[in-house]
C-alpha atoms as a PDB file:
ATOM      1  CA  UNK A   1    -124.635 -61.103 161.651  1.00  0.00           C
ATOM      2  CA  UNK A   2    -128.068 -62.248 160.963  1.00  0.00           C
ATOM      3  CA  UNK A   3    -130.231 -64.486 163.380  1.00  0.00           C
ATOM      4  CA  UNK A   4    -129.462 -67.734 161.406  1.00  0.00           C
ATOM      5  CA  UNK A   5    -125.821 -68.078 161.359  1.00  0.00           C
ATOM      6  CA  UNK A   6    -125.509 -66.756 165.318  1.00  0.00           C
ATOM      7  CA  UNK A   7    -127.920 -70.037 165.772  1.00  0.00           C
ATOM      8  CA  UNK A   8    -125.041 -71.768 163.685  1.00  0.00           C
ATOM      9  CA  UNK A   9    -122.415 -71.019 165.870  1.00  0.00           C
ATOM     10  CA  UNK A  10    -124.124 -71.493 169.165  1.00  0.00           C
ATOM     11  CA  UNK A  11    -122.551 -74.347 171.154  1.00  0.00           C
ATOM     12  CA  UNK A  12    -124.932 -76.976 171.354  1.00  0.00           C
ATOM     13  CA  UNK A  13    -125.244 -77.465 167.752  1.00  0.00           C
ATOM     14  CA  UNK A  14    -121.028 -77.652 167.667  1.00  0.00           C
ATOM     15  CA  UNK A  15    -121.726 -81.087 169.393  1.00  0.00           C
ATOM     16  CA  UNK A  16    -123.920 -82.371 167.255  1.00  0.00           C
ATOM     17  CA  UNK A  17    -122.845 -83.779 164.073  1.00  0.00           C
ATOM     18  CA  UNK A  18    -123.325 -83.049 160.659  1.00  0.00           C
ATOM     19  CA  UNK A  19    -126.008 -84.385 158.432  1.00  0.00           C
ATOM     20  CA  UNK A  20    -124.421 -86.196 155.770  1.00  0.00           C
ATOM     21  CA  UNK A  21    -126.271 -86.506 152.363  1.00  0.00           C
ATOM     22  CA  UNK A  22    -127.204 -90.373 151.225  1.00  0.00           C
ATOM     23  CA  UNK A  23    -123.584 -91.272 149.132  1.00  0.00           C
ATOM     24  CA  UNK A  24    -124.517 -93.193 145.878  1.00  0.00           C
ATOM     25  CA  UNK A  25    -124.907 -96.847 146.616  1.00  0.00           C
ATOM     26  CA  UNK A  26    -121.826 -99.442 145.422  1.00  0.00           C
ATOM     27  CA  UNK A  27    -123.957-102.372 143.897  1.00  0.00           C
ATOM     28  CA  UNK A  28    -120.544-104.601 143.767  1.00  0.00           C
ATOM     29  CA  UNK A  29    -122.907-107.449 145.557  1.00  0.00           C
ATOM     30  CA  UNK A  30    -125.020-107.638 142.686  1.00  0.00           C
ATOM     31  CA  UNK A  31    -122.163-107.507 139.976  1.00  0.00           C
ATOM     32  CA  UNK A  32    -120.173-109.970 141.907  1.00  0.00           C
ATOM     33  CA  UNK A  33    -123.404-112.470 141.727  1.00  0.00           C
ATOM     34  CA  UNK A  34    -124.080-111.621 137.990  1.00  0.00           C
ATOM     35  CA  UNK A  35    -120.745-112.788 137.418  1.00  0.00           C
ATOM     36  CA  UNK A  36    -121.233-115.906 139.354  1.00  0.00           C
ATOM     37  CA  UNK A  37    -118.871-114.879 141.837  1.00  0.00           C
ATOM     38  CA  UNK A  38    -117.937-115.590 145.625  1.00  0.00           C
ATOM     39  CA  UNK A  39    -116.820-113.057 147.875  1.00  0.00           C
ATOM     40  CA  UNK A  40    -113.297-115.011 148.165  1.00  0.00           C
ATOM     41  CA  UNK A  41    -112.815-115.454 144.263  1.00  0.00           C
ATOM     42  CA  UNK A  42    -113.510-112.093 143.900  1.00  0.00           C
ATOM     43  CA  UNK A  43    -111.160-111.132 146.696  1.00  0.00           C
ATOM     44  CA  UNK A  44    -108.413-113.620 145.582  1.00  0.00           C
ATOM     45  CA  UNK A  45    -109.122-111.979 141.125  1.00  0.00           C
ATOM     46  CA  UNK A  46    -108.926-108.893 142.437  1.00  0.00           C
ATOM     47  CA  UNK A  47    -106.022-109.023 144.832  1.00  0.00           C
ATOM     48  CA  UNK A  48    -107.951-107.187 147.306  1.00  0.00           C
ATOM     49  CA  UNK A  49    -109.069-108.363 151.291  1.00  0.00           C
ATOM     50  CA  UNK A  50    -111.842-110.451 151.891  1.00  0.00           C
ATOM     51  CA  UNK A  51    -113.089-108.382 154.464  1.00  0.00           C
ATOM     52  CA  UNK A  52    -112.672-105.435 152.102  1.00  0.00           C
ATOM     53  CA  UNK A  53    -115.444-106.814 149.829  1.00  0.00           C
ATOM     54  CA  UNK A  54    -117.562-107.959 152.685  1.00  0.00           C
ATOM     55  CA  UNK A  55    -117.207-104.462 154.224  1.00  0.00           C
ATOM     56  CA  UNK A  56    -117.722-102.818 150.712  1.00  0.00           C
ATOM     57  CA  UNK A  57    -120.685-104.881 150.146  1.00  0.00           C
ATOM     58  CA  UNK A  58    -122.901-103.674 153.733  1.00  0.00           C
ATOM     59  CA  UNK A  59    -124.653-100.557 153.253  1.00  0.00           C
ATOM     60  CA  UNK A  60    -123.261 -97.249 154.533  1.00  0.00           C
ATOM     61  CA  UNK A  61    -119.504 -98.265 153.805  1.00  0.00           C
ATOM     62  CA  UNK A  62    -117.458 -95.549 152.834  1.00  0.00           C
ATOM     63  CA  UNK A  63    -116.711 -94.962 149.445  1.00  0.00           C
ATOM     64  CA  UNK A  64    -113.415 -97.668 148.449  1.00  0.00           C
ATOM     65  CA  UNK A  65    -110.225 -96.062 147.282  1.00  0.00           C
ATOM     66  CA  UNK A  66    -109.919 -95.820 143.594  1.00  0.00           C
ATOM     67  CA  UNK A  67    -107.338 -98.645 142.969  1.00  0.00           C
ATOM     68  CA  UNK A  68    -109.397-101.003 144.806  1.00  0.00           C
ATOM     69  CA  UNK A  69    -112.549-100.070 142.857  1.00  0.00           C
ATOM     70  CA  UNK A  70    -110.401-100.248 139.354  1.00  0.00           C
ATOM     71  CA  UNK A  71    -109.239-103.877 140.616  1.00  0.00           C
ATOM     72  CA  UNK A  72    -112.454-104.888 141.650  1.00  0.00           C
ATOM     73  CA  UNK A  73    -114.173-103.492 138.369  1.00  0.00           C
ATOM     74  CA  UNK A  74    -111.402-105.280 136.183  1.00  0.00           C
ATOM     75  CA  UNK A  75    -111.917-108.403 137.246  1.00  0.00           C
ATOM     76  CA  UNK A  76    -115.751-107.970 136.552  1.00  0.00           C
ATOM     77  CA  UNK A  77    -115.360-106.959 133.593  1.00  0.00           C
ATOM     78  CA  UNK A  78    -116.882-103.537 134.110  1.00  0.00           C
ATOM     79  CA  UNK A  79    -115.620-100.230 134.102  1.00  0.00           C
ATOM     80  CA  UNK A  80    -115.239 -98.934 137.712  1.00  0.00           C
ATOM     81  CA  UNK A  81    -118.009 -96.308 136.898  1.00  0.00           C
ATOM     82  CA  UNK A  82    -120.561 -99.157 136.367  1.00  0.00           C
ATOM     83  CA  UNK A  83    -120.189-100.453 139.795  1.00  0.00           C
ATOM     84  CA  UNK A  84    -122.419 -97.933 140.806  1.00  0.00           C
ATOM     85  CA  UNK A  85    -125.521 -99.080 138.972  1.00  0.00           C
ATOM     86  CA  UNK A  86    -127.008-101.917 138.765  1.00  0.00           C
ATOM     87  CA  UNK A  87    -125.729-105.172 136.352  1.00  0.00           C
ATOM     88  CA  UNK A  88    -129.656-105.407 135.036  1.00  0.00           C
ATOM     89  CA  UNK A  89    -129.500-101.725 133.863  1.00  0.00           C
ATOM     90  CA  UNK A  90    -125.855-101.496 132.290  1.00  0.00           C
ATOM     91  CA  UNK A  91    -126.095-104.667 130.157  1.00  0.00           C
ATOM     92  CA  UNK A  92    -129.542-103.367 128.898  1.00  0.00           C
ATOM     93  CA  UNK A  93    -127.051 -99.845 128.217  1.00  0.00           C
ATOM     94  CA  UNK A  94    -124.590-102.158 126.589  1.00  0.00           C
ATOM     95  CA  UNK A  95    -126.872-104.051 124.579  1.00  0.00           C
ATOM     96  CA  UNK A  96    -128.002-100.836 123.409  1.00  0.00           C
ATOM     97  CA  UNK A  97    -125.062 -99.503 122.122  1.00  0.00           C
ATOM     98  CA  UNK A  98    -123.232-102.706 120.450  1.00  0.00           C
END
């Protein structure tokens, strides 16, 4: 066993935990004001908790579970895929294509 992974294994780095990589930022704020939308119509739309899409909405949340994403992208008007960039740089996309 080579020098790096003994360091791997000793027990003060067990303790300490892992660095995550940066996930991709949801940008459902922004969509939700580019549709004009408060956090409880879009809760109520969407069938979904408010405190779902006020937790969704901080930075650092963990990813949402798919259904809620597709609910929260349908009643935006955006497929859930677009929630990940922002409004500004998808309608310019659409715009493009139509």
């Amino acid at each position: 066993m080579d020098n790096r992974n003994f360091e791997l294994l000793q027990p003060n780095r067990l303790s300490q935990p892992l660095e995550q990589p940066e996930s991709p930022r949801l940008w459902l704020r922004e969509w939700r004001q580019f549709r004009g939308l408060s956090q409880v119509e879009l809760s109520r739309l969407a069938a979904v908790d408010r405190h779902t899409v006020i937790a969704l909405e901080k930075p650092g949340h963990r990813p949402p579970w798919p259904r809620t994403l597709a609910k929260l992208a349908a009643v935006l008007g955006v497929a859930p895929f677009r929630l990940w960039s922002e409004p500004s740089n998808c309608d310019s996309l659409d715009n493009r294509i139509k």
